[in-house]
C-alpha atoms as a PDB file:
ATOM      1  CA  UNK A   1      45.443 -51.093 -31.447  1.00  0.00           C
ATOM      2  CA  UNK A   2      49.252 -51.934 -32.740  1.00  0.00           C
ATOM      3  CA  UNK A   3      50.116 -49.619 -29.623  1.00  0.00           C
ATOM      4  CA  UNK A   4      47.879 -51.153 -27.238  1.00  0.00           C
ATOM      5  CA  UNK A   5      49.284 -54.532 -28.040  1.00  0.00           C
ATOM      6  CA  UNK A   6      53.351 -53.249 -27.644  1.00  0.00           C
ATOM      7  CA  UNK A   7      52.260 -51.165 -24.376  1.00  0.00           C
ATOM      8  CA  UNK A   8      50.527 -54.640 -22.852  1.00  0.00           C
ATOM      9  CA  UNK A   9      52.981 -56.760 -24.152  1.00  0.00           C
ATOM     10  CA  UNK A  10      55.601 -54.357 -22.343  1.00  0.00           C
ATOM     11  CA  UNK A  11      53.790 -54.650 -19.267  1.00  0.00           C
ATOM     12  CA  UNK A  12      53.412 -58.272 -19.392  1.00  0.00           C
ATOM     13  CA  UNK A  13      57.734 -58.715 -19.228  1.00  0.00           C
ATOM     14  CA  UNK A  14      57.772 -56.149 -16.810  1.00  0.00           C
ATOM     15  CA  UNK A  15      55.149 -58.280 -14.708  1.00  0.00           C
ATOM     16  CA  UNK A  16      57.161 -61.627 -15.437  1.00  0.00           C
ATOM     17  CA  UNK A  17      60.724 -60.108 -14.330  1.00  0.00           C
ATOM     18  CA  UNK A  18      59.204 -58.679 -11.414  1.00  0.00           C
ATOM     19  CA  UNK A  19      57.498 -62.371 -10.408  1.00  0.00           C
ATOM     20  CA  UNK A  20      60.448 -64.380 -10.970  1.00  0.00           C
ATOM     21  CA  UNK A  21      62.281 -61.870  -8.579  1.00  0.00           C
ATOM     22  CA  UNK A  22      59.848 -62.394  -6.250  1.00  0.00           C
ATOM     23  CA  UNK A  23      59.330 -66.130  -6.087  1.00  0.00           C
ATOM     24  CA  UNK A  24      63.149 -66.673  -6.142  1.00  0.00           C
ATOM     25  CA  UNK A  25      63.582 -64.261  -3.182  1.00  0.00           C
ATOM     26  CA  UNK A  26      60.550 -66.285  -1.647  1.00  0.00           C
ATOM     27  CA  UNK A  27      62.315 -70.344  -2.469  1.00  0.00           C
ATOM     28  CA  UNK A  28      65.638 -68.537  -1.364  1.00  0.00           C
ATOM     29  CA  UNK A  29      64.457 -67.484   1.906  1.00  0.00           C
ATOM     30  CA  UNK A  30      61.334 -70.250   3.082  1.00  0.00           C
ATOM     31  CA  UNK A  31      62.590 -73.086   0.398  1.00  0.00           C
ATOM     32  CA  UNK A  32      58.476 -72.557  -0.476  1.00  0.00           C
ATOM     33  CA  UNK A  33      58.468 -73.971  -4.428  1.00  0.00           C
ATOM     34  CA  UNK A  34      55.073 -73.803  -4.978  1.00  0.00           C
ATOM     35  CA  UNK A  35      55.107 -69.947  -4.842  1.00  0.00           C
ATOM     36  CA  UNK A  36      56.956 -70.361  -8.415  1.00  0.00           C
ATOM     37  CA  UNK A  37      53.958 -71.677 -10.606  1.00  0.00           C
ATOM     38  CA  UNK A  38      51.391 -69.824  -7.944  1.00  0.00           C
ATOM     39  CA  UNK A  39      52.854 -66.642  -8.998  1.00  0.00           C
ATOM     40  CA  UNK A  40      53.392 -67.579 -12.995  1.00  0.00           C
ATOM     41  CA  UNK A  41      49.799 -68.195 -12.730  1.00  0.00           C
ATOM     42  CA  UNK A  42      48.748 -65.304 -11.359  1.00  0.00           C
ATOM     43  CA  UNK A  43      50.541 -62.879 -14.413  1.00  0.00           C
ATOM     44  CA  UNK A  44      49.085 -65.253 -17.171  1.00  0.00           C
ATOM     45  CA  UNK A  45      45.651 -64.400 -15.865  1.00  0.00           C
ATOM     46  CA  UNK A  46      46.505 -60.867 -15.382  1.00  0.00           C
ATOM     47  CA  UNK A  47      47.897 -61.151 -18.525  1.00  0.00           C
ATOM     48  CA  UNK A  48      44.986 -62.951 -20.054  1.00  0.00           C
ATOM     49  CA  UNK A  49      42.362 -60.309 -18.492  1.00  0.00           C
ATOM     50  CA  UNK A  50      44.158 -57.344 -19.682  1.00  0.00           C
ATOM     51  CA  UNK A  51      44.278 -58.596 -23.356  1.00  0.00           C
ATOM     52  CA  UNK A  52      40.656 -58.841 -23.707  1.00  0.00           C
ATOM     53  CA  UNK A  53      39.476 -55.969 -24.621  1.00  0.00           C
ATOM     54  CA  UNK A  54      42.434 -55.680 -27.111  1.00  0.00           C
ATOM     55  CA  UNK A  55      41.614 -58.948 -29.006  1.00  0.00           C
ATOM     56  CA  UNK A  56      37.972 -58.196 -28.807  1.00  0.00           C
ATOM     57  CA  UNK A  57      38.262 -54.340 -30.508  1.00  0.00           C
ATOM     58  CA  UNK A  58      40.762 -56.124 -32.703  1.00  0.00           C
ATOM     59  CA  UNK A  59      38.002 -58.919 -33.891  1.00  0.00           C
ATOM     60  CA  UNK A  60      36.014 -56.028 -34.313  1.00  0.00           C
ATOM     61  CA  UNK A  61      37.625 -54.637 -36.960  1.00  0.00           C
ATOM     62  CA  UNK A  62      38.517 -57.247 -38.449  1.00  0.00           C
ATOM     63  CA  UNK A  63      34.790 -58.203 -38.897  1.00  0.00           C
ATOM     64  CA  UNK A  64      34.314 -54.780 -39.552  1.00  0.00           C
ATOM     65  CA  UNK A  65      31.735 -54.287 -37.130  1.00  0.00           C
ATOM     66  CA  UNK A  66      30.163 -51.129 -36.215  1.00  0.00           C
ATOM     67  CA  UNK A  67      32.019 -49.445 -33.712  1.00  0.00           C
ATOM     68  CA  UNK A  68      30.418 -49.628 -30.372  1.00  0.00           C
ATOM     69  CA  UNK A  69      30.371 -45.837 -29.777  1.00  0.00           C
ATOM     70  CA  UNK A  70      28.415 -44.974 -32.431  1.00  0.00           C
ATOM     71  CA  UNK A  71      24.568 -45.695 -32.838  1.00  0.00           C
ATOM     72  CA  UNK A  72      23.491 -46.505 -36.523  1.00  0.00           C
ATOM     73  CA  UNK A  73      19.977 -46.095 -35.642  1.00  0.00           C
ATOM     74  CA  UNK A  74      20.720 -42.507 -34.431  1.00  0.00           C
ATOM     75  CA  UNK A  75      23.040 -41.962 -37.477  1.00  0.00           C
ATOM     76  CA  UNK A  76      19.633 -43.149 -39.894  1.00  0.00           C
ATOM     77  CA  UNK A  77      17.590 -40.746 -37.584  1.00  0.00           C
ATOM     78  CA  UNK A  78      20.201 -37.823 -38.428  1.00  0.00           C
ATOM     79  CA  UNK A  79      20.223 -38.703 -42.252  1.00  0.00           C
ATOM     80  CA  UNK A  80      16.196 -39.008 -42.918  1.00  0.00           C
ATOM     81  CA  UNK A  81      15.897 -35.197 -40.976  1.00  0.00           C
ATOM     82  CA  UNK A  82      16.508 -33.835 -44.212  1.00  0.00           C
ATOM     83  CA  UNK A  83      13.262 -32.742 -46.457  1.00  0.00           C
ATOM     84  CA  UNK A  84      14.586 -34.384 -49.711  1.00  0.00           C
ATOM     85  CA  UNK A  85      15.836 -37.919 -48.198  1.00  0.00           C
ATOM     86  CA  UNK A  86      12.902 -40.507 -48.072  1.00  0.00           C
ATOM     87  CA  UNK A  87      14.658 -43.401 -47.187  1.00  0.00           C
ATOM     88  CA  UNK A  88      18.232 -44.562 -45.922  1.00  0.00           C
ATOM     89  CA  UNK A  89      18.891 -48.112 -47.269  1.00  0.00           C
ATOM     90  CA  UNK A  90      22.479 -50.388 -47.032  1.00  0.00           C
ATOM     91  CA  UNK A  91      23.764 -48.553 -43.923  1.00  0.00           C
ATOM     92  CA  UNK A  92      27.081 -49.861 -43.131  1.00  0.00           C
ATOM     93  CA  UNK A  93      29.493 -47.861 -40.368  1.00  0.00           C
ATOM     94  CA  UNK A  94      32.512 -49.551 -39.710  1.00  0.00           C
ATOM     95  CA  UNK A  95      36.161 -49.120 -38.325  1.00  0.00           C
ATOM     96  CA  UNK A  96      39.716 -49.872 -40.029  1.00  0.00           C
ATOM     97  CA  UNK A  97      41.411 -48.510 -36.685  1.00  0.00           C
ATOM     98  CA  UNK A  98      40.866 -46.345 -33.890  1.00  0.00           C
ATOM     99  CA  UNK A  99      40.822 -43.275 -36.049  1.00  0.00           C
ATOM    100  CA  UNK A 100      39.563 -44.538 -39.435  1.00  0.00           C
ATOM    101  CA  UNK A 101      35.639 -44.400 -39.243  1.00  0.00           C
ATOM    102  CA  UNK A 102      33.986 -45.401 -42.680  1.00  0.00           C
ATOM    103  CA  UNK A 103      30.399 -44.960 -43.607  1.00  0.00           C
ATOM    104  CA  UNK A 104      28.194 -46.038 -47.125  1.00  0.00           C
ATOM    105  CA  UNK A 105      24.696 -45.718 -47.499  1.00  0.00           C
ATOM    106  CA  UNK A 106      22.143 -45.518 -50.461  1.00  0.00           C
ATOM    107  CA  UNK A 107      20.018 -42.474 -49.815  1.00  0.00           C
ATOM    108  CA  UNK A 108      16.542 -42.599 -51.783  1.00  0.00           C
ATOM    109  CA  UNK A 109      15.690 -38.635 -52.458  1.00  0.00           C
ATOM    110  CA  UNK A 110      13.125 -36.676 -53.856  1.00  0.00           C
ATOM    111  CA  UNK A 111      15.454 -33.892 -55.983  1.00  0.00           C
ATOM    112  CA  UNK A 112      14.509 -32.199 -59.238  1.00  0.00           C
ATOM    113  CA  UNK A 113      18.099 -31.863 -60.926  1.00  0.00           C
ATOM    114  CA  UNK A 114      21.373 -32.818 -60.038  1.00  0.00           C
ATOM    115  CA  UNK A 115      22.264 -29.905 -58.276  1.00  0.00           C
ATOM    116  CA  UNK A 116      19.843 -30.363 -55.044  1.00  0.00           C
ATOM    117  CA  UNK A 117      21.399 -34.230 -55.332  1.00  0.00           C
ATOM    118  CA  UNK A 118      24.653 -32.642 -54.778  1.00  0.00           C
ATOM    119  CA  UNK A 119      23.350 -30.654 -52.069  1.00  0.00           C
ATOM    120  CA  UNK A 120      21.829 -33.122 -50.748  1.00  0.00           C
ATOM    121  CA  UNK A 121      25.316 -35.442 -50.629  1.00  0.00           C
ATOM    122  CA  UNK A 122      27.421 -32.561 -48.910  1.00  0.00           C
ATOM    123  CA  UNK A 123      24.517 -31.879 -46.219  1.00  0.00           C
ATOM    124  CA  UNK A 124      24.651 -35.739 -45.440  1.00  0.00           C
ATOM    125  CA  UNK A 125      28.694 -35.894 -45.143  1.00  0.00           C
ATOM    126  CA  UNK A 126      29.031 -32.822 -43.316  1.00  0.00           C
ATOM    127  CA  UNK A 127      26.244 -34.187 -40.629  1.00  0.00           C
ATOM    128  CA  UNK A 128      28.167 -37.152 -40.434  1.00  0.00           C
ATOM    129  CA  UNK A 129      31.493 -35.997 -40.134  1.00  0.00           C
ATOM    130  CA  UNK A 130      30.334 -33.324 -37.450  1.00  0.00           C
ATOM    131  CA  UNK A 131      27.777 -35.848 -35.686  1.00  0.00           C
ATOM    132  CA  UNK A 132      30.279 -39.409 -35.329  1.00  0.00           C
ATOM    133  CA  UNK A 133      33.356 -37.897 -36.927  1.00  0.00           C
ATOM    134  CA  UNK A 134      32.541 -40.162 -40.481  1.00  0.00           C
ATOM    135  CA  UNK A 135      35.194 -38.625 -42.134  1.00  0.00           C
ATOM    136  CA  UNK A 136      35.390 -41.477 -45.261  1.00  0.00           C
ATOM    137  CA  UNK A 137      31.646 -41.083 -46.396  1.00  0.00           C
ATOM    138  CA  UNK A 138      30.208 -43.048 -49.943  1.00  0.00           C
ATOM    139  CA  UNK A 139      26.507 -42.387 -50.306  1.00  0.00           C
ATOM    140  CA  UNK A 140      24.732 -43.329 -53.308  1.00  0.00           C
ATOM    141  CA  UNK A 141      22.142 -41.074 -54.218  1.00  0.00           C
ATOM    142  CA  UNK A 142      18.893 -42.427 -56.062  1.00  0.00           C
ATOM    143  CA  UNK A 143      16.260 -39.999 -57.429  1.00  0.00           C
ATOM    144  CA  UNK A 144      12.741 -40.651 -57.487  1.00  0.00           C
ATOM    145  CA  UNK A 145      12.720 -40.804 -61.029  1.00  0.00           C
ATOM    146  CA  UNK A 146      14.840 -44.036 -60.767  1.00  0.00           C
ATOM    147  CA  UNK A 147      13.394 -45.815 -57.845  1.00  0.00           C
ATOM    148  CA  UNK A 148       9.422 -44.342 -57.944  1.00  0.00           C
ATOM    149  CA  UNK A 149       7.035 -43.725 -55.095  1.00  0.00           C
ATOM    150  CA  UNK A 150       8.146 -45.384 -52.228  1.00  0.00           C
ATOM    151  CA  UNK A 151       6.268 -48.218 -50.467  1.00  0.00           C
ATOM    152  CA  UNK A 152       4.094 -46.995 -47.752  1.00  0.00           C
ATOM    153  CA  UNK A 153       6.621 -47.532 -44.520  1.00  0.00           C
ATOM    154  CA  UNK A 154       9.968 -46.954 -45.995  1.00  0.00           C
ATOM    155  CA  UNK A 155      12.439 -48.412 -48.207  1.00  0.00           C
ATOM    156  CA  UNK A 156      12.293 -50.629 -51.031  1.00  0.00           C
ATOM    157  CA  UNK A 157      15.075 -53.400 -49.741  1.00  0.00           C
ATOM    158  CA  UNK A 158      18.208 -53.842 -48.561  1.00  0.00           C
ATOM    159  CA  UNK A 159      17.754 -51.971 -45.752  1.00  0.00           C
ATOM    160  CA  UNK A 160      20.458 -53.046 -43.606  1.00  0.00           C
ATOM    161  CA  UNK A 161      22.821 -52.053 -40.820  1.00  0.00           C
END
Protein backbone atom coordinates (compact mmCIF):
# COMPACT_ATOMS: atom_id res chain seq x y z
CA UNK A 1 0.00 0.00 0.00
CA UNK A 2 3.03 2.46 1.28
CA UNK A 3 4.21 1.87 -2.48
CA UNK A 4 1.02 2.44 -4.08
CA UNK A 5 0.66 5.71 -2.28
CA UNK A 6 4.59 7.04 -3.32
CA UNK A 7 3.99 5.59 -7.02
CA UNK A 8 0.44 7.76 -7.20
CA UNK A 9 1.70 10.49 -5.41
CA UNK A 10 4.67 10.48 -8.06
CA UNK A 11 2.31 10.47 -10.76
CA UNK A 12 0.19 13.11 -9.41
CA UNK A 13 3.51 15.90 -9.67
CA UNK A 14 4.29 14.48 -12.80
CA UNK A 15 0.55 15.23 -13.92
CA UNK A 16 0.69 18.83 -12.23
CA UNK A 17 4.16 19.87 -13.98
CA UNK A 18 2.95 18.62 -17.12
CA UNK A 19 -0.57 20.85 -16.74
CA UNK A 20 0.99 23.94 -15.71
CA UNK A 21 3.23 23.56 -18.90
CA UNK A 22 0.41 23.20 -20.78
CA UNK A 23 -1.96 25.92 -19.65
CA UNK A 24 0.95 28.46 -19.64
CA UNK A 25 1.85 27.52 -23.26
CA UNK A 26 -2.05 27.82 -23.85
CA UNK A 27 -2.45 31.82 -21.83
CA UNK A 28 0.97 32.50 -23.66
CA UNK A 29 -0.23 31.82 -27.02
CA UNK A 30 -4.50 32.58 -27.02
CA UNK A 31 -4.28 34.86 -23.63
CA UNK A 32 -7.22 31.94 -22.74
CA UNK A 33 -7.04 32.08 -18.55
CA UNK A 34 -9.64 29.93 -17.89
CA UNK A 35 -7.69 26.92 -19.31
CA UNK A 36 -5.54 27.39 -15.92
CA UNK A 37 -8.19 26.23 -13.24
CA UNK A 38 -9.99 23.99 -16.22
CA UNK A 39 -6.92 22.02 -16.37
CA UNK A 40 -6.03 22.07 -12.33
CA UNK A 41 -9.39 20.63 -12.17
CA UNK A 42 -9.11 18.09 -14.36
CA UNK A 43 -5.68 16.40 -12.40
CA UNK A 44 -7.46 16.80 -8.92
CA UNK A 45 -10.18 14.54 -10.24
CA UNK A 46 -7.79 12.33 -11.92
CA UNK A 47 -6.05 12.55 -8.95
CA UNK A 48 -9.03 11.99 -6.74
CA UNK A 49 -10.23 8.82 -8.94
CA UNK A 50 -6.96 7.16 -8.91
CA UNK A 51 -6.64 7.32 -5.05
CA UNK A 52 -9.69 5.42 -4.42
CA UNK A 53 -9.00 2.25 -4.45
CA UNK A 54 -5.83 3.05 -2.38
CA UNK A 55 -7.73 4.72 0.54
CA UNK A 56 -10.42 2.15 0.31
CA UNK A 57 -7.83 -1.17 0.61
CA UNK A 58 -6.15 1.09 3.13
CA UNK A 59 -9.59 1.49 5.34
CA UNK A 60 -9.67 -2.02 4.89
CA UNK A 61 -7.02 -2.88 6.82
CA UNK A 62 -7.26 -0.68 9.04
CA UNK A 63 -10.73 -2.10 10.00
CA UNK A 64 -9.24 -5.25 9.50
CA UNK A 65 -11.69 -6.47 7.20
CA UNK A 66 -11.60 -9.63 5.38
CA UNK A 67 -9.78 -9.32 2.36
CA UNK A 68 -11.98 -9.23 -0.63
CA UNK A 69 -10.23 -12.12 -2.45
CA UNK A 70 -10.80 -14.55 -0.13
CA UNK A 71 -14.27 -16.21 0.71
CA UNK A 72 -14.72 -17.08 4.51
CA UNK A 73 -17.63 -19.13 3.75
CA UNK A 74 -15.48 -21.27 1.37
CA UNK A 75 -12.57 -21.17 3.92
CA UNK A 76 -15.44 -22.72 6.79
CA UNK A 77 -16.45 -25.19 3.93
CA UNK A 78 -12.61 -26.27 3.60
CA UNK A 79 -12.15 -26.50 7.49
CA UNK A 80 -15.50 -28.66 8.45
CA UNK A 81 -14.26 -31.37 5.37
CA UNK A 82 -12.31 -32.92 7.93
CA UNK A 83 -13.93 -36.14 9.86
CA UNK A 84 -12.92 -34.91 13.40
CA UNK A 85 -14.02 -31.03 13.08
CA UNK A 86 -17.80 -30.57 13.99
CA UNK A 87 -18.02 -27.08 14.02
CA UNK A 88 -15.93 -23.86 13.01
CA UNK A 89 -16.88 -21.01 15.43
CA UNK A 90 -15.11 -17.15 15.76
CA UNK A 91 -13.83 -17.13 12.14
CA UNK A 92 -11.92 -14.05 11.64
CA UNK A 93 -9.54 -13.62 8.24
CA UNK A 94 -8.05 -10.44 8.01
CA UNK A 95 -5.12 -8.42 6.35
CA UNK A 96 -2.15 -6.27 8.00
CA UNK A 97 -0.83 -5.58 4.30
CA UNK A 98 -0.83 -6.92 0.98
CA UNK A 99 1.19 -9.91 1.99
CA UNK A 100 0.29 -10.45 5.67
CA UNK A 101 -2.94 -12.68 5.67
CA UNK A 102 -4.03 -13.66 9.33
CA UNK A 103 -6.57 -16.23 10.27
CA UNK A 104 -8.14 -17.46 14.06
CA UNK A 105 -10.79 -19.75 14.51
CA UNK A 106 -12.13 -22.06 17.38
CA UNK A 107 -12.49 -25.49 15.88
CA UNK A 108 -14.99 -27.81 17.97
CA UNK A 109 -13.53 -31.60 17.34
CA UNK A 110 -14.34 -34.92 18.15
CA UNK A 111 -10.50 -36.37 19.09
CA UNK A 112 -9.68 -39.04 21.64
CA UNK A 113 -6.14 -37.74 22.91
CA UNK A 114 -4.11 -34.94 22.20
CA UNK A 115 -2.30 -36.33 19.52
CA UNK A 116 -5.28 -36.51 16.77
CA UNK A 117 -5.89 -32.64 18.24
CA UNK A 118 -2.51 -31.96 17.01
CA UNK A 119 -3.21 -33.59 13.87
CA UNK A 120 -6.03 -32.15 13.54
CA UNK A 121 -4.34 -28.34 14.00
CA UNK A 122 -1.52 -29.04 11.30
CA UNK A 123 -4.21 -30.53 8.70
CA UNK A 124 -6.24 -27.19 9.25
CA UNK A 125 -3.03 -24.75 8.79
CA UNK A 126 -1.61 -26.55 6.03
CA UNK A 127 -5.24 -26.35 4.11
CA UNK A 128 -5.19 -22.88 4.81
CA UNK A 129 -1.91 -21.88 3.95
CA UNK A 130 -2.14 -23.98 0.60
CA UNK A 131 -5.95 -22.96 -0.07
CA UNK A 132 -5.76 -18.65 0.63
CA UNK A 133 -2.07 -18.54 1.46
CA UNK A 134 -3.08 -18.08 5.60
CA UNK A 135 0.29 -18.23 6.49
CA UNK A 136 -0.28 -16.63 10.37
CA UNK A 137 -2.92 -19.30 11.53
CA UNK A 138 -4.30 -19.42 15.60
CA UNK A 139 -6.95 -22.08 15.94
CA UNK A 140 -8.21 -23.06 19.18
CA UNK A 141 -9.00 -26.52 19.43
CA UNK A 142 -11.96 -27.70 21.81
CA UNK A 143 -12.60 -31.43 22.44
CA UNK A 144 -15.84 -32.88 22.91
CA UNK A 145 -15.12 -33.64 26.30
CA UNK A 146 -15.06 -29.83 27.00
CA UNK A 147 -17.83 -28.50 24.93
CA UNK A 148 -20.36 -31.90 24.76
CA UNK A 149 -22.69 -33.01 22.01
CA UNK A 150 -23.27 -30.36 19.80
CA UNK A 151 -26.67 -28.72 19.20
CA UNK A 152 -28.48 -30.22 16.36
CA UNK A 153 -27.40 -27.60 13.35
CA UNK A 154 -23.99 -26.56 14.36
CA UNK A 155 -22.17 -24.58 16.78
CA UNK A 156 -22.76 -23.60 20.19
CA UNK A 157 -22.16 -19.54 19.74
CA UNK A 158 -20.06 -17.16 18.59
CA UNK A 159 -20.13 -18.20 15.35
CA UNK A 160 -18.93 -15.31 13.53
CA UNK A 161 -17.10 -14.10 10.45
Amino acid sequence: LNVRGALLHMMGDALGSVGVFVSGVVVTFTSWNAVDPLVTLGIAALIAVASWPLLRDSARVLLEASPTHIDVGAVRARLLTHESVACVADLHIWALGADDLLCSAVLHVYVDDLHAAAEVSAWAKHALGEGWGLTHTTLELVPEAEHGPLPAGGCLSGETV
